[in-house]
PDB file of N, CA and C in Angstrom:
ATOM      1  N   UNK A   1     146.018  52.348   5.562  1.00  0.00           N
ATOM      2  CA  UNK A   1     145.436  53.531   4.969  1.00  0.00           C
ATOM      3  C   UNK A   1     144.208  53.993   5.766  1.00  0.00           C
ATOM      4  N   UNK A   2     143.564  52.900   6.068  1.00  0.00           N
ATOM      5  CA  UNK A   2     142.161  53.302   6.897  1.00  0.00           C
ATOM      6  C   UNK A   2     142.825  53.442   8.068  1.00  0.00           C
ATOM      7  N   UNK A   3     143.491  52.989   8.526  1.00  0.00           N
ATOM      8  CA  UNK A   3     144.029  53.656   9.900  1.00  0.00           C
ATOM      9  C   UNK A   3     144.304  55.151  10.244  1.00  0.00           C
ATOM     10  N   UNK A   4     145.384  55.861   8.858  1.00  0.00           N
ATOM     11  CA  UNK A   4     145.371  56.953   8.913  1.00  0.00           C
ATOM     12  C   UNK A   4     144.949  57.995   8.739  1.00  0.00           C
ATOM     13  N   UNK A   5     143.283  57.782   8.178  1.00  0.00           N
ATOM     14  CA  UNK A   5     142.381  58.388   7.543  1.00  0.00           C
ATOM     15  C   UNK A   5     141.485  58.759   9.272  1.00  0.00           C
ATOM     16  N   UNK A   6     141.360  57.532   9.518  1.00  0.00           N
ATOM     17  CA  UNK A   6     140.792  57.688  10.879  1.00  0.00           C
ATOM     18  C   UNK A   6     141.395  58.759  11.638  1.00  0.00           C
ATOM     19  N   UNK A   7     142.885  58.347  12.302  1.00  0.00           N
ATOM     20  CA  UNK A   7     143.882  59.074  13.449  1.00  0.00           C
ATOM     21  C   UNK A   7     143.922  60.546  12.677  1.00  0.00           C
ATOM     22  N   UNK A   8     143.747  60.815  11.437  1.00  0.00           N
ATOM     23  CA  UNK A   8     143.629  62.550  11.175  1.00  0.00           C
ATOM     24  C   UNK A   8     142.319  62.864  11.579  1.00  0.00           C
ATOM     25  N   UNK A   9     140.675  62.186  11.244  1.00  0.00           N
ATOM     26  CA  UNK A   9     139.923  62.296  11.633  1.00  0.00           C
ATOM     27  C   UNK A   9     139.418  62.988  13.313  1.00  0.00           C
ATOM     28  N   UNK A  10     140.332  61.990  13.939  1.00  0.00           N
ATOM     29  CA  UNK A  10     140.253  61.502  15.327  1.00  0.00           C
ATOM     30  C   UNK A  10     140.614  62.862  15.667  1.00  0.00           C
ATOM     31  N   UNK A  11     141.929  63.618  15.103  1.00  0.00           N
ATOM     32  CA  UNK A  11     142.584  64.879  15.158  1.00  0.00           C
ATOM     33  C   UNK A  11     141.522  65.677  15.179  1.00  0.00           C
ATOM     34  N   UNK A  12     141.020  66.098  13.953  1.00  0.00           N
ATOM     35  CA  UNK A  12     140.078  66.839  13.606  1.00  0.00           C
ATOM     36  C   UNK A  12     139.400  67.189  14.708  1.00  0.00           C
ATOM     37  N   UNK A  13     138.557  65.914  14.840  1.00  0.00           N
ATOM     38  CA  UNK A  13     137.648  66.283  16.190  1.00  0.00           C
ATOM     39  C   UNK A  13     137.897  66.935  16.982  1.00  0.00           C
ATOM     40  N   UNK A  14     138.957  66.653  17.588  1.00  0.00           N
ATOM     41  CA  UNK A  14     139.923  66.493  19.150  1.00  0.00           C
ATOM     42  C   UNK A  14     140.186  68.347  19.128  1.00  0.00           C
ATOM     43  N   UNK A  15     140.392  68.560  17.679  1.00  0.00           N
ATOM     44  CA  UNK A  15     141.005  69.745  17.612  1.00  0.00           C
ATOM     45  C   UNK A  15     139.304  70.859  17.914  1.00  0.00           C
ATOM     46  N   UNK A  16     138.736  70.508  16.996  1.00  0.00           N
ATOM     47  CA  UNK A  16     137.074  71.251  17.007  1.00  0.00           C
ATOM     48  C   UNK A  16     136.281  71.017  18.546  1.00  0.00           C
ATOM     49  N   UNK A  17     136.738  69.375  19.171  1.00  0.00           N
ATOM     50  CA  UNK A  17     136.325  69.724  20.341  1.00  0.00           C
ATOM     51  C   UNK A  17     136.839  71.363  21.113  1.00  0.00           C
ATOM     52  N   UNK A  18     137.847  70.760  21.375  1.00  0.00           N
ATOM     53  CA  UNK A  18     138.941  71.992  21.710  1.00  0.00           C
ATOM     54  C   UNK A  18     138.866  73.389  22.073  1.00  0.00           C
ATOM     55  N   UNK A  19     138.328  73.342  20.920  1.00  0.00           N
ATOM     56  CA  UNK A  19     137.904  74.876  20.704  1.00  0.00           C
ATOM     57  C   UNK A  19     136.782  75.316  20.973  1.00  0.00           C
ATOM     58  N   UNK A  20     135.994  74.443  20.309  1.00  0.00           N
ATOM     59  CA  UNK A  20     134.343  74.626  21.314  1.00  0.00           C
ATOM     60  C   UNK A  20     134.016  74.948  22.606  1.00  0.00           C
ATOM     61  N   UNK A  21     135.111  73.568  22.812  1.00  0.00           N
ATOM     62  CA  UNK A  21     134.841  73.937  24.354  1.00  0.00           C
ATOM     63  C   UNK A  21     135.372  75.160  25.256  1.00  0.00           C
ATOM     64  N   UNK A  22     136.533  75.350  24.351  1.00  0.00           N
ATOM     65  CA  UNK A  22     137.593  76.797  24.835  1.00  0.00           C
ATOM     66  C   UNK A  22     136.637  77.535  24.837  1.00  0.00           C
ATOM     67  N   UNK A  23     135.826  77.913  23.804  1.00  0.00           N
ATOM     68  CA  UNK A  23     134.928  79.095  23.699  1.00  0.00           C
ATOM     69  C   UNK A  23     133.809  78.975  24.576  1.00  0.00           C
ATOM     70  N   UNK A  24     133.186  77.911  24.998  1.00  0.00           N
ATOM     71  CA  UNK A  24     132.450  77.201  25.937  1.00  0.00           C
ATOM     72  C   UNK A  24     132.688  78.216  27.072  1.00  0.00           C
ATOM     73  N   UNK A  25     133.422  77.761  27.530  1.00  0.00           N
ATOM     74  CA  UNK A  25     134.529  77.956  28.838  1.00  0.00           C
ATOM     75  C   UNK A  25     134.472  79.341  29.607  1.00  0.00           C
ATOM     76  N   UNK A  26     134.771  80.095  28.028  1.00  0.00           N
ATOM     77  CA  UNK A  26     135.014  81.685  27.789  1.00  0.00           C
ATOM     78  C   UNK A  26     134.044  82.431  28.375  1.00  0.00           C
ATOM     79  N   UNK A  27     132.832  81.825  27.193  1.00  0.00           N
ATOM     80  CA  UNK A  27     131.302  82.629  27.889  1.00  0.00           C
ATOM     81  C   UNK A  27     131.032  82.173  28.916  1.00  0.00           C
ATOM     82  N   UNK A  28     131.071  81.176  29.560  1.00  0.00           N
ATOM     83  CA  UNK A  28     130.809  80.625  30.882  1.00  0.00           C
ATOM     84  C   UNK A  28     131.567  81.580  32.120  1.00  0.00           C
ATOM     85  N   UNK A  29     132.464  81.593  31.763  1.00  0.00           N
ATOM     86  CA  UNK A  29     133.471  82.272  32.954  1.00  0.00           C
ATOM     87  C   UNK A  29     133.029  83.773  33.007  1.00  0.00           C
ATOM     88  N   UNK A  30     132.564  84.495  31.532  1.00  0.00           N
ATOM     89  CA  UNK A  30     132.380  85.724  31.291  1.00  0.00           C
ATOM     90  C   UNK A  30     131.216  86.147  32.018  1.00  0.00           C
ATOM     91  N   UNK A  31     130.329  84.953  31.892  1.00  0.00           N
ATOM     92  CA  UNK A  31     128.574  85.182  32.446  1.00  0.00           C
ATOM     93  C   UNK A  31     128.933  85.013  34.135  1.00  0.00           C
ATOM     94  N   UNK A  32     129.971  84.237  34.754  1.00  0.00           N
ATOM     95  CA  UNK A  32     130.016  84.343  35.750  1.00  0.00           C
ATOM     96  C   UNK A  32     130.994  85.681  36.691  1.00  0.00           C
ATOM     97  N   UNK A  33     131.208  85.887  36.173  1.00  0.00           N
ATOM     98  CA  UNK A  33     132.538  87.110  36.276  1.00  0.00           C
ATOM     99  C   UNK A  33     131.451  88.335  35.803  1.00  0.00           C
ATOM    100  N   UNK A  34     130.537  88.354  35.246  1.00  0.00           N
ATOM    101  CA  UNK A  34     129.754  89.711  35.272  1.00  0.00           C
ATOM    102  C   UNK A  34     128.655  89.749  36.199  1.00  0.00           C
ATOM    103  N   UNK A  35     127.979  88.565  36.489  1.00  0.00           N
ATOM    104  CA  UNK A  35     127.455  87.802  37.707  1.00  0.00           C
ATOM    105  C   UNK A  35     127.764  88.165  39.075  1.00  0.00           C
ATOM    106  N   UNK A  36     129.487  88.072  39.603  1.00  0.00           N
ATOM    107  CA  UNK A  36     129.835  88.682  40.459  1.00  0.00           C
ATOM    108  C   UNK A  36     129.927  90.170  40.949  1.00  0.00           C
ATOM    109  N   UNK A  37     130.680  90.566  39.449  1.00  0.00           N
ATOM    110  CA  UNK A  37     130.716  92.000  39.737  1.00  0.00           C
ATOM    111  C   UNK A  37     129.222  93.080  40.072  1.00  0.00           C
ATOM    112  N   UNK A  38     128.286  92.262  39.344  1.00  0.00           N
ATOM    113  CA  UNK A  38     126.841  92.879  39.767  1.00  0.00           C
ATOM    114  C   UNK A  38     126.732  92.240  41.448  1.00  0.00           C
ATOM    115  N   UNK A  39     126.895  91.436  41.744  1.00  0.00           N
ATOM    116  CA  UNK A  39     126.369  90.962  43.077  1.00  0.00           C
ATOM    117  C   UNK A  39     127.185  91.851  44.267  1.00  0.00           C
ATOM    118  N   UNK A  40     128.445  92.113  43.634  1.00  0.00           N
ATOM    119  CA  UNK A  40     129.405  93.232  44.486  1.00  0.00           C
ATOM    120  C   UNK A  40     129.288  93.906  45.556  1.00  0.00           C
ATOM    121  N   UNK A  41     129.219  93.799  46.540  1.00  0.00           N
ATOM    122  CA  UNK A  41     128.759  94.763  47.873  1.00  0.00           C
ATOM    123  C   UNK A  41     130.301  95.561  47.871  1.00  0.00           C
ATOM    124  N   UNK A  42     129.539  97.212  47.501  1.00  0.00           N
ATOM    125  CA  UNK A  42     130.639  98.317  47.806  1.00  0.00           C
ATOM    126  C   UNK A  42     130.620  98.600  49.632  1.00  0.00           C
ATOM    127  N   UNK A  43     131.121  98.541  49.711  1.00  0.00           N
ATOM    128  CA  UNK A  43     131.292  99.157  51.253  1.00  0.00           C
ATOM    129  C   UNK A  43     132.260 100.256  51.395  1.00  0.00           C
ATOM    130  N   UNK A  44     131.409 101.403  51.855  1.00  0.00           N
ATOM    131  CA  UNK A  44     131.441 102.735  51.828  1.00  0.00           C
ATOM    132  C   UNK A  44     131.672 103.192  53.852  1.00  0.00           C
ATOM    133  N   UNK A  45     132.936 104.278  53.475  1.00  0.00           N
ATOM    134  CA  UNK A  45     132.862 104.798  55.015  1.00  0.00           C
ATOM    135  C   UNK A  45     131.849 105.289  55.379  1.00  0.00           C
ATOM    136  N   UNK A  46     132.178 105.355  57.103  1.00  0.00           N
ATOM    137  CA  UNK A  46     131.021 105.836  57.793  1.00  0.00           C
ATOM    138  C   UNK A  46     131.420 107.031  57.758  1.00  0.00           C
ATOM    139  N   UNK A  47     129.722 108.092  57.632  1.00  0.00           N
ATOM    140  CA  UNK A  47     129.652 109.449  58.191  1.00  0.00           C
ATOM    141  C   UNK A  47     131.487 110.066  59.210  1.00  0.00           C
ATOM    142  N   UNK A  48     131.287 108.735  60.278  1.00  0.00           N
ATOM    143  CA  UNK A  48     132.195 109.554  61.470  1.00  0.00           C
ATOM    144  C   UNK A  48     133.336 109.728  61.546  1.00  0.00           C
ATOM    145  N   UNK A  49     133.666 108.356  60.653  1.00  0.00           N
ATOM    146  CA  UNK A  49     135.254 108.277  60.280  1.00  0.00           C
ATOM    147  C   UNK A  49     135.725 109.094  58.984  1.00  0.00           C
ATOM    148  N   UNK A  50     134.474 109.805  58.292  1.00  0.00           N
ATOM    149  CA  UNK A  50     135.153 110.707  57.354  1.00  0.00           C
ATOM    150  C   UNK A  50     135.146 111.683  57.696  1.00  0.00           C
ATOM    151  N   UNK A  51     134.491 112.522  58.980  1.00  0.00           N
ATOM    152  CA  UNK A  51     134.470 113.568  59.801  1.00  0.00           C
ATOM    153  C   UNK A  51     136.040 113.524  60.144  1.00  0.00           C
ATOM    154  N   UNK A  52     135.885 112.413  60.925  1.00  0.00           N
ATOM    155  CA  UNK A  52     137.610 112.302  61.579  1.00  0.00           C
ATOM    156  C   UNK A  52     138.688 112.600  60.706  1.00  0.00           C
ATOM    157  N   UNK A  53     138.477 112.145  59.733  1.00  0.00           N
ATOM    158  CA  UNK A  53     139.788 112.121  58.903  1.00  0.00           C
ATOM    159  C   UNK A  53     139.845 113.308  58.343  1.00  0.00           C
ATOM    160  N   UNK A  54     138.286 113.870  57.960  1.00  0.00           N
ATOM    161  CA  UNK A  54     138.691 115.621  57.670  1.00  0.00           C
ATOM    162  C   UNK A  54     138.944 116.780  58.593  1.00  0.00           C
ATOM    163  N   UNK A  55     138.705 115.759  60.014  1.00  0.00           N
ATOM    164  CA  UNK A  55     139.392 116.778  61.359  1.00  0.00           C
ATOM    165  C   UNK A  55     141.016 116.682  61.154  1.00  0.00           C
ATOM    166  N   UNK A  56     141.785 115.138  61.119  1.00  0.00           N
ATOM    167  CA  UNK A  56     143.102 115.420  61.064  1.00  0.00           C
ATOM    168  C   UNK A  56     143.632 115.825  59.961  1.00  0.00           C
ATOM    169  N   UNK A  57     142.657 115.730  59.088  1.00  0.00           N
ATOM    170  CA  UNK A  57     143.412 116.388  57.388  1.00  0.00           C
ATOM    171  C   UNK A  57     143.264 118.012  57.621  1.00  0.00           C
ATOM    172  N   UNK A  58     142.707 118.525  58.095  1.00  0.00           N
ATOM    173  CA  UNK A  58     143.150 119.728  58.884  1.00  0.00           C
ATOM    174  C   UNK A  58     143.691 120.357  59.358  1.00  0.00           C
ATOM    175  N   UNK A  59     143.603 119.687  60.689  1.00  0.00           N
ATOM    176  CA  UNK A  59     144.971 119.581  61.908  1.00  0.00           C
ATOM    177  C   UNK A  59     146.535 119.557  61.157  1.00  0.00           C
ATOM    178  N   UNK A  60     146.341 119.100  60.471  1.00  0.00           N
ATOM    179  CA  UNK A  60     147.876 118.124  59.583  1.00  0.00           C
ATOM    180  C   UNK A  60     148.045 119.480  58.733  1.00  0.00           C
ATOM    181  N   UNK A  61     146.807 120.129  57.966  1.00  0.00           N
ATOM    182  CA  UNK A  61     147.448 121.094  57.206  1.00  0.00           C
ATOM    183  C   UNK A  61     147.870 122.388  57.520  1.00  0.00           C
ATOM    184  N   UNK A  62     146.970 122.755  59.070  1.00  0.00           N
ATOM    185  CA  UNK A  62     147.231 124.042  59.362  1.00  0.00           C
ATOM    186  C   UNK A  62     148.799 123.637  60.046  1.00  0.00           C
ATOM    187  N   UNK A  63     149.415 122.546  60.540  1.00  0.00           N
ATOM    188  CA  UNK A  63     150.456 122.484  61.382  1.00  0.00           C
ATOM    189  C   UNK A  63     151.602 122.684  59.736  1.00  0.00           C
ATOM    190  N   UNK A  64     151.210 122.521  59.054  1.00  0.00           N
ATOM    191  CA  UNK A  64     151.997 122.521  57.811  1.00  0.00           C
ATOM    192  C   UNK A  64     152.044 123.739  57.260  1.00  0.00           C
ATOM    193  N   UNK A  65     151.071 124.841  57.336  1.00  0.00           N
ATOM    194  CA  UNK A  65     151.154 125.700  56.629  1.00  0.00           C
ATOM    195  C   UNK A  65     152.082 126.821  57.576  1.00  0.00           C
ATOM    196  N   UNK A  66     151.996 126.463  59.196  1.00  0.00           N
ATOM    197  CA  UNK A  66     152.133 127.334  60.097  1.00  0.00           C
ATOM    198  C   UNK A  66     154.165 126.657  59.997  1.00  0.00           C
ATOM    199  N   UNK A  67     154.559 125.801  59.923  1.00  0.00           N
ATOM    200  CA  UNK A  67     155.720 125.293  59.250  1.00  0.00           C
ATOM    201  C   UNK A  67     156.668 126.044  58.213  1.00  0.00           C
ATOM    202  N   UNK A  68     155.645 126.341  57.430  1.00  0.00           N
ATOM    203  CA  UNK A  68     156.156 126.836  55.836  1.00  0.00           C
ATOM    204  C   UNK A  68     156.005 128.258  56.405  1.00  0.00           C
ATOM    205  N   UNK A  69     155.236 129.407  57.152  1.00  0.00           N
ATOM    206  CA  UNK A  69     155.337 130.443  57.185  1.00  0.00           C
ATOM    207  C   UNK A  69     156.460 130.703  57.955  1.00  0.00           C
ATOM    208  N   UNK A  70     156.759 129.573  58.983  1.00  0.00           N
ATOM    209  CA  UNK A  70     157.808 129.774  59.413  1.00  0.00           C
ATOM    210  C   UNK A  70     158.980 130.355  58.768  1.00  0.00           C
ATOM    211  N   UNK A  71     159.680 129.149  58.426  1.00  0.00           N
ATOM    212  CA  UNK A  71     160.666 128.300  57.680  1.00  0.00           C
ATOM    213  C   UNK A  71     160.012 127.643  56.362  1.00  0.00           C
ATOM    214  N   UNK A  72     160.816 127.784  55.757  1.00  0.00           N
ATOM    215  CA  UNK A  72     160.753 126.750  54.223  1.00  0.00           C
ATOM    216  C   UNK A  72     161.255 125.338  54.775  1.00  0.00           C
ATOM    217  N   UNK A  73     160.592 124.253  54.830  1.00  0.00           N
ATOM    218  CA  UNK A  73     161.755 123.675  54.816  1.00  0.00           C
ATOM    219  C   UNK A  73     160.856 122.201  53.393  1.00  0.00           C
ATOM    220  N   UNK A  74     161.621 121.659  52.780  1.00  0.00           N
ATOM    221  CA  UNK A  74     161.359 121.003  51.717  1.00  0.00           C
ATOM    222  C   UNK A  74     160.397 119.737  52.323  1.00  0.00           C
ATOM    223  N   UNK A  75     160.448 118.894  53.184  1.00  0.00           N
ATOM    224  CA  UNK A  75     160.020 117.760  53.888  1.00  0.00           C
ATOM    225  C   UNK A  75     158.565 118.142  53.933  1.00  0.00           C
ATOM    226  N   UNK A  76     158.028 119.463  54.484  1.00  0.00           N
ATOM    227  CA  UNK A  76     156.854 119.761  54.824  1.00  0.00           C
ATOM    228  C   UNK A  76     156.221 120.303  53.752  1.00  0.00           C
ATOM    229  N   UNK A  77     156.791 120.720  52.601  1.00  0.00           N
ATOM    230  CA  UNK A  77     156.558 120.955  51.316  1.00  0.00           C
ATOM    231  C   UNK A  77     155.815 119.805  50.109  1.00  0.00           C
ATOM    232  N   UNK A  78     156.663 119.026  50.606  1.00  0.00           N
ATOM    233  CA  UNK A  78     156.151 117.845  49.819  1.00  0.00           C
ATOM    234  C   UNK A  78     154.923 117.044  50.487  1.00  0.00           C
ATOM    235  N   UNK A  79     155.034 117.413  51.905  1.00  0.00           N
ATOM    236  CA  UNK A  79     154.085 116.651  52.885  1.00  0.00           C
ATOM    237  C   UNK A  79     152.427 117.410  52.067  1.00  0.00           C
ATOM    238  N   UNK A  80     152.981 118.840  52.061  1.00  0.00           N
ATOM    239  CA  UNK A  80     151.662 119.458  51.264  1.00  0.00           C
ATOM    240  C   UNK A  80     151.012 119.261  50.355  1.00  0.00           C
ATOM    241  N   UNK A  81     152.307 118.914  49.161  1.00  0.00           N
ATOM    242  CA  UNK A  81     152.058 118.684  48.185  1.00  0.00           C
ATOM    243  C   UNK A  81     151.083 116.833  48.025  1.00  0.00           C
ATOM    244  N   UNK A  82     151.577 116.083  48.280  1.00  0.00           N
ATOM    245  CA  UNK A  82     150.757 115.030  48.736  1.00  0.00           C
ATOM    246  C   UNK A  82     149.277 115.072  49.128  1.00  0.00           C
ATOM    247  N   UNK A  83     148.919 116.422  49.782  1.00  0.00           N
ATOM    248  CA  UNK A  83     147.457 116.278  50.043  1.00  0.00           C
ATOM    249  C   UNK A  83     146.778 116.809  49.078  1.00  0.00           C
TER     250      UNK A  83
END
């Protein structure tokens, strides 16, 4: 009888550890995971390479529009539509 009074006991614990510690765990991981995201280095393009890319996003659209005044054709349509 005292045996089994104990081994539910023993349960008990085992079970309340458990959970404690689950929740333990939780905020721990949470405080570190908001920790990171503040420490975060964004890295942002340069000035030159967004020059560039709005030189060929250009280039790309006037060759597209001069396409479509041509000819219709659907391929270069959608190419538009995309930008």
């Amino acid at each position: 009888m005292k045996d089994l009074v104990l081994e539910k006991e023993t349960q008990r614990f085992c079970k309340l550890v458990s959970i404690r510690s689950n929740s333990l765990i939780n905020k721990v991981a949470m405080a570190n995971r908001t920790q990171n995201q503040r420490a975060k280095v964004v890295v942002l393009p340069k000035i030159d390479d967004i020059n560039e890319f709005h030189k060929r996003f250009d280039v790309e659209l006037e060759r597209c529009i001069k396409v479509l005044t041509d000819h219709f054709h659907l391929k270069t349509w959608l190419m538009l539509k995309h930008c």
